[in-house]
PDB file of N, CA and C in Angstrom:
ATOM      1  N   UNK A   1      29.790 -15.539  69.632  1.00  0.00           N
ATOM      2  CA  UNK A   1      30.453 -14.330  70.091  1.00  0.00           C
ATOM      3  C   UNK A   1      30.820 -13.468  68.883  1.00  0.00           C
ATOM      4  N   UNK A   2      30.221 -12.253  68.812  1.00  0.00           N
ATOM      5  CA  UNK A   2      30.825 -11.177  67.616  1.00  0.00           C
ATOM      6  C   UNK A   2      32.154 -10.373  68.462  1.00  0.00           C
ATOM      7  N   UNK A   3      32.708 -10.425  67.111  1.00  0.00           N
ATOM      8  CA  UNK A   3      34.486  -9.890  67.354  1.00  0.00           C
ATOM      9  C   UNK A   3      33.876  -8.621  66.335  1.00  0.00           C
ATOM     10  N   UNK A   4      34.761  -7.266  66.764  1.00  0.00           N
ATOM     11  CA  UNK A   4      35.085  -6.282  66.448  1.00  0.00           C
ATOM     12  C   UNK A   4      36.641  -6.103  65.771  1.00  0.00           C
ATOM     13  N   UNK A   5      36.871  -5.883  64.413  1.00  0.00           N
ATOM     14  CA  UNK A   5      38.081  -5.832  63.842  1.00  0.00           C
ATOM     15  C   UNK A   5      38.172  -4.371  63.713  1.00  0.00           C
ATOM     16  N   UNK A   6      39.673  -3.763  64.228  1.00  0.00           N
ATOM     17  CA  UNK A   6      39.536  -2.574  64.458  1.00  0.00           C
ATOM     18  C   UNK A   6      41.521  -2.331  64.212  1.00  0.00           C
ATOM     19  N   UNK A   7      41.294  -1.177  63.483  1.00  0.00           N
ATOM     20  CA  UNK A   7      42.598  -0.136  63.542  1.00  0.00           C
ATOM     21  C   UNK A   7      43.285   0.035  64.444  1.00  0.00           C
ATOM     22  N   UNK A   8      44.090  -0.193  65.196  1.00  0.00           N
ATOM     23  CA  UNK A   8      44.460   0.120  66.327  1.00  0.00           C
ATOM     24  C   UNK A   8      45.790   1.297  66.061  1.00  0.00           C
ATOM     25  N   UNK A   9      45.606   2.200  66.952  1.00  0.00           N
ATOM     26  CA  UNK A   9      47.209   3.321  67.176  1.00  0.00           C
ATOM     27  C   UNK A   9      47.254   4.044  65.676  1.00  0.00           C
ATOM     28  N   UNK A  10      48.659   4.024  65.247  1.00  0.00           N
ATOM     29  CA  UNK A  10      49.071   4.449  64.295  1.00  0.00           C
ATOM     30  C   UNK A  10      49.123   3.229  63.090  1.00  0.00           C
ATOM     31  N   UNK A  11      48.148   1.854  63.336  1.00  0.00           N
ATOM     32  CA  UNK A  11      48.347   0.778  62.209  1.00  0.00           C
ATOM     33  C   UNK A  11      48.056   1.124  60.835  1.00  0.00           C
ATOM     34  N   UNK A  12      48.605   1.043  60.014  1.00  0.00           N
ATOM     35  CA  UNK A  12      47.456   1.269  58.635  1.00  0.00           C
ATOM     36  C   UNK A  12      46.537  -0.285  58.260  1.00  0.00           C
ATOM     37  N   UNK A  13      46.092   0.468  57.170  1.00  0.00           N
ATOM     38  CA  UNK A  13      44.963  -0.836  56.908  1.00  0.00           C
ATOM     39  C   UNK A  13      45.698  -2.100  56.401  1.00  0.00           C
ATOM     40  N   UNK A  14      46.942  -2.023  55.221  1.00  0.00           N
ATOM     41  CA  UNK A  14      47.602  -3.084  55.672  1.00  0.00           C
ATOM     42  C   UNK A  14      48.490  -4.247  57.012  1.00  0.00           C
ATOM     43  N   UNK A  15      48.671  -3.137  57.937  1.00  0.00           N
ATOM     44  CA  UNK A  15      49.264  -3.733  58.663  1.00  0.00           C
ATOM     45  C   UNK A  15      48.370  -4.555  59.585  1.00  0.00           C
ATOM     46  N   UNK A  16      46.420  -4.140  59.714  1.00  0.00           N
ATOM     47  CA  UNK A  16      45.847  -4.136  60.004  1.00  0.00           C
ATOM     48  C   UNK A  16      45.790  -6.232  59.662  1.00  0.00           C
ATOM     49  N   UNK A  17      45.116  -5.606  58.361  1.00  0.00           N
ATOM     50  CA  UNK A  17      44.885  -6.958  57.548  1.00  0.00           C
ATOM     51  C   UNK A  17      45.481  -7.752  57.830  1.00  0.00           C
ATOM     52  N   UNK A  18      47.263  -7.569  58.116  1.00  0.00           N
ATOM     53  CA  UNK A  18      48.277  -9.108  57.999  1.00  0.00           C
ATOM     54  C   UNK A  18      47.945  -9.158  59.350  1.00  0.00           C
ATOM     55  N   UNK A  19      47.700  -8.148  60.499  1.00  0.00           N
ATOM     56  CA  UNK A  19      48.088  -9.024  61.971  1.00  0.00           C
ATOM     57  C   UNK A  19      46.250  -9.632  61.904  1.00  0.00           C
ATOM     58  N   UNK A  20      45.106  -9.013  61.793  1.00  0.00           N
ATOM     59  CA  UNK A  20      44.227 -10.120  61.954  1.00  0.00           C
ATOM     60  C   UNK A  20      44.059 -11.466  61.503  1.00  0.00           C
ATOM     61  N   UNK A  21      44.674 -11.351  59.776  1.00  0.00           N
ATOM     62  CA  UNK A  21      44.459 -12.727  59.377  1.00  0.00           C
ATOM     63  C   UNK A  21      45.572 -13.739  60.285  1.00  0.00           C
ATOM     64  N   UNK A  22      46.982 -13.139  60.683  1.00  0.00           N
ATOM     65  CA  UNK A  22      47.519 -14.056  60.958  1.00  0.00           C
ATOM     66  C   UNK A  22      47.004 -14.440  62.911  1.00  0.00           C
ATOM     67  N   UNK A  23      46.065 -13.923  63.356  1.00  0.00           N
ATOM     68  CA  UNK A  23      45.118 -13.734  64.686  1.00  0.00           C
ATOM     69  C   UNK A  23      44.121 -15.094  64.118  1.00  0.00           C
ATOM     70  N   UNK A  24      43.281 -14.407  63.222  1.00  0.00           N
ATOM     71  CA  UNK A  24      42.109 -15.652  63.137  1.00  0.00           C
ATOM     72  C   UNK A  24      42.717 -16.493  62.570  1.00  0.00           C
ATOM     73  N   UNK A  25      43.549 -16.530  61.267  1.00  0.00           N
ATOM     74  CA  UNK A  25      43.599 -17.743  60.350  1.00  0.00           C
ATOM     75  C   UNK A  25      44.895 -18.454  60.780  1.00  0.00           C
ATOM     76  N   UNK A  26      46.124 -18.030  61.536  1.00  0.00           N
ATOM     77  CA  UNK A  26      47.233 -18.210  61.606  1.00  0.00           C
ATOM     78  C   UNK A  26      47.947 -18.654  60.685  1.00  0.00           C
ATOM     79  N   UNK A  27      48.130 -17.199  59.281  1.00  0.00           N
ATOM     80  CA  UNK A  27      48.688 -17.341  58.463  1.00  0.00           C
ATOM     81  C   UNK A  27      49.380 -16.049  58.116  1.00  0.00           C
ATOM     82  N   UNK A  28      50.638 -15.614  57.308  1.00  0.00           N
ATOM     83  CA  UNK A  28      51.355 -14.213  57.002  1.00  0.00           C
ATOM     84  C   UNK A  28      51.045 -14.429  55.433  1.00  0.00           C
ATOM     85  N   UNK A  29      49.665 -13.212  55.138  1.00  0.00           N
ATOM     86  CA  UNK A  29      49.994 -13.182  54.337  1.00  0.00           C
ATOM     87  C   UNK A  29      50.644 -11.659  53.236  1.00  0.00           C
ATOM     88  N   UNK A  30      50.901 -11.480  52.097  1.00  0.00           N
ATOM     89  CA  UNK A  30      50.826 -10.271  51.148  1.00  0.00           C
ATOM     90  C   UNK A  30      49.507  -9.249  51.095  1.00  0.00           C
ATOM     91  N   UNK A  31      49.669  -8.403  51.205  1.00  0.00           N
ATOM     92  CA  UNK A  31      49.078  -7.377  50.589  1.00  0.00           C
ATOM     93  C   UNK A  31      48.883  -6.358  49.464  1.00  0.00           C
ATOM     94  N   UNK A  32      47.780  -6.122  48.650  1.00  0.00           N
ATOM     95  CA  UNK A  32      47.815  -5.759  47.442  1.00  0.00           C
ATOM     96  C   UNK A  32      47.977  -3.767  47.891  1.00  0.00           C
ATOM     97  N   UNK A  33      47.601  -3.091  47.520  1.00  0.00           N
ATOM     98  CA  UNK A  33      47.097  -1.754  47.216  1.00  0.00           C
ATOM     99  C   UNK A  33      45.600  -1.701  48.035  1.00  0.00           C
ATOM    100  N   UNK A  34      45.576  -0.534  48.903  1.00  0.00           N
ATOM    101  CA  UNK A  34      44.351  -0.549  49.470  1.00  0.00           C
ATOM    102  C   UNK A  34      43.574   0.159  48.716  1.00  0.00           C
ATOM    103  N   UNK A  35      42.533   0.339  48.479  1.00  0.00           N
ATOM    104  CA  UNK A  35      41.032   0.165  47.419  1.00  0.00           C
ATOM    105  C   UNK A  35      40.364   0.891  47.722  1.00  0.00           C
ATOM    106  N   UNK A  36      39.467   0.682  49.640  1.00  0.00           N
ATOM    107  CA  UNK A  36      38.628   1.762  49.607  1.00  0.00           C
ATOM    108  C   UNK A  36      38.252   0.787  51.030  1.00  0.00           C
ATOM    109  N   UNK A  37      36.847   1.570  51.768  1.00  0.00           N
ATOM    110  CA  UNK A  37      36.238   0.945  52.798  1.00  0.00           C
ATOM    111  C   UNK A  37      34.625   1.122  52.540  1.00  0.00           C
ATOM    112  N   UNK A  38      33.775   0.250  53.447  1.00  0.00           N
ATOM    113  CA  UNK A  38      32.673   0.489  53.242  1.00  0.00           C
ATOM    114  C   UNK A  38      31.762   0.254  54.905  1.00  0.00           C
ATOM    115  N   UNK A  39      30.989   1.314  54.730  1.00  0.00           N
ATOM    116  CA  UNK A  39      30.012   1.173  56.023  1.00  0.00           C
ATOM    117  C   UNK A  39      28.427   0.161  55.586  1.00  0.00           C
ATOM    118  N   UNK A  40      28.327  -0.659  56.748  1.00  0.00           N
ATOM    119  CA  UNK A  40      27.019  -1.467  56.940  1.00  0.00           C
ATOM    120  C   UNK A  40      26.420  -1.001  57.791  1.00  0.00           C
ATOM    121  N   UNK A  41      25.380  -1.026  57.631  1.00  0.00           N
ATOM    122  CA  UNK A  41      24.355  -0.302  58.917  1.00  0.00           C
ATOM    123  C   UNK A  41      23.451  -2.269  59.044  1.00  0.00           C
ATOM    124  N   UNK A  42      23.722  -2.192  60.569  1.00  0.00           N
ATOM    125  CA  UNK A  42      22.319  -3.104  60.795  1.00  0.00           C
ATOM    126  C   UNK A  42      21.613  -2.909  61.988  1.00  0.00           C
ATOM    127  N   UNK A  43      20.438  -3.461  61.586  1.00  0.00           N
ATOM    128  CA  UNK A  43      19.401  -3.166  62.908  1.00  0.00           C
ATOM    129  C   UNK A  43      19.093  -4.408  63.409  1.00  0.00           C
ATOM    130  N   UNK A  44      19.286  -4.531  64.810  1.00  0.00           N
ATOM    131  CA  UNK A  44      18.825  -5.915  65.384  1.00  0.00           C
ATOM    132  C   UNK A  44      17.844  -5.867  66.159  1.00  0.00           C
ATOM    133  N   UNK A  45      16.434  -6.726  65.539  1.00  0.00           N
ATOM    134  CA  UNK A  45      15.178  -6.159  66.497  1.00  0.00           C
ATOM    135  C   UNK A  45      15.358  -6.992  67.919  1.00  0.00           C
ATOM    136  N   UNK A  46      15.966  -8.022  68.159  1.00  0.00           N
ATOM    137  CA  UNK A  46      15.710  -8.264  69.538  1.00  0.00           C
ATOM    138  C   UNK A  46      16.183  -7.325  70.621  1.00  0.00           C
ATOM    139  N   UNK A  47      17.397  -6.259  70.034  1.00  0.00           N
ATOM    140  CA  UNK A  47      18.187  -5.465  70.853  1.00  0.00           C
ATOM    141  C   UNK A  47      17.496  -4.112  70.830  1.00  0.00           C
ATOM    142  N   UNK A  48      16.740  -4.113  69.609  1.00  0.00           N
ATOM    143  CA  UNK A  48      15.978  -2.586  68.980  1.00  0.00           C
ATOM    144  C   UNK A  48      17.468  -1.585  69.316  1.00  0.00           C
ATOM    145  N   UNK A  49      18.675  -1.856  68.428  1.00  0.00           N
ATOM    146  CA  UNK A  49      19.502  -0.758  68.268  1.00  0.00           C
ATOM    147  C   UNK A  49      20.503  -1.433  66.968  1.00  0.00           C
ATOM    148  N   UNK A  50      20.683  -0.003  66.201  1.00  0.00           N
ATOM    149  CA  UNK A  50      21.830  -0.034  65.047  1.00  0.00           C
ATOM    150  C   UNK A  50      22.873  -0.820  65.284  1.00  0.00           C
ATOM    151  N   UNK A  51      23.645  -0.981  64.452  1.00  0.00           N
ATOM    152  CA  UNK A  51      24.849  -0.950  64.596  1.00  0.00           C
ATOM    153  C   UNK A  51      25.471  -0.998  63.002  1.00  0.00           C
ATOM    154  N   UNK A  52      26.318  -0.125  63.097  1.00  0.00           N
ATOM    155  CA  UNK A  52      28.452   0.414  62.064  1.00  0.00           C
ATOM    156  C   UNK A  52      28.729  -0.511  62.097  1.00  0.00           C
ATOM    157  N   UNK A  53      28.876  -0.889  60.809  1.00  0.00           N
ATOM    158  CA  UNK A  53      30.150  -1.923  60.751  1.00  0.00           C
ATOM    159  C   UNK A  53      30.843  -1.172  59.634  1.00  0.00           C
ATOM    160  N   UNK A  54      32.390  -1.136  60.125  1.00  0.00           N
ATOM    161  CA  UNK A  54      33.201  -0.500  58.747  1.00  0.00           C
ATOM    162  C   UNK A  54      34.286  -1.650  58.193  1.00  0.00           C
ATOM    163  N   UNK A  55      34.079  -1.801  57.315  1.00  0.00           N
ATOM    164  CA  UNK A  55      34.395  -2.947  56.314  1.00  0.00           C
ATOM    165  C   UNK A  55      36.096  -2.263  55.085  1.00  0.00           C
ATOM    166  N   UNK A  56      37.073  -2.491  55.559  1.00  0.00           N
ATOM    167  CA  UNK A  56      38.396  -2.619  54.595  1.00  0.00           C
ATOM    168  C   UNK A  56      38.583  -2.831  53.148  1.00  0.00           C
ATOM    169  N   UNK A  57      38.998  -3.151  52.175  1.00  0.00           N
ATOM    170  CA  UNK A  57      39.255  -3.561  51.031  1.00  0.00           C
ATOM    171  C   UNK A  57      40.057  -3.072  49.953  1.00  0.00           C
TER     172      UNK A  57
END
């Protein structure tokens, strides 16, 4: 099953970060200074369509 990690409302990207990790990993952790983001493009031939992925950091 692919999960979609996503911004929700008014979250910023830290607040983002601590509630997923503590979702998947069930852990609280710190956050540094946010950095930047990055887009992935992929193509899946069994589906023959793109897909965005936007990536945090």
């Amino acid at each position: 099953m692919k999960k979609n990690f996503r911004i929700y409302g008014n979250e910023t990207h830290e607040e983002c970060l601590r509630r997923e990790s503590k979702e998947e990993m069930g852990m609280d952790i710190k956050t540094g200074d946010f950095i930047g983001c990055a887009n992935r493009y992929s193509y899946l031939t069994n589906e023959s369509k793109y897909y965005l992925s936007e990536r945090y950091f």
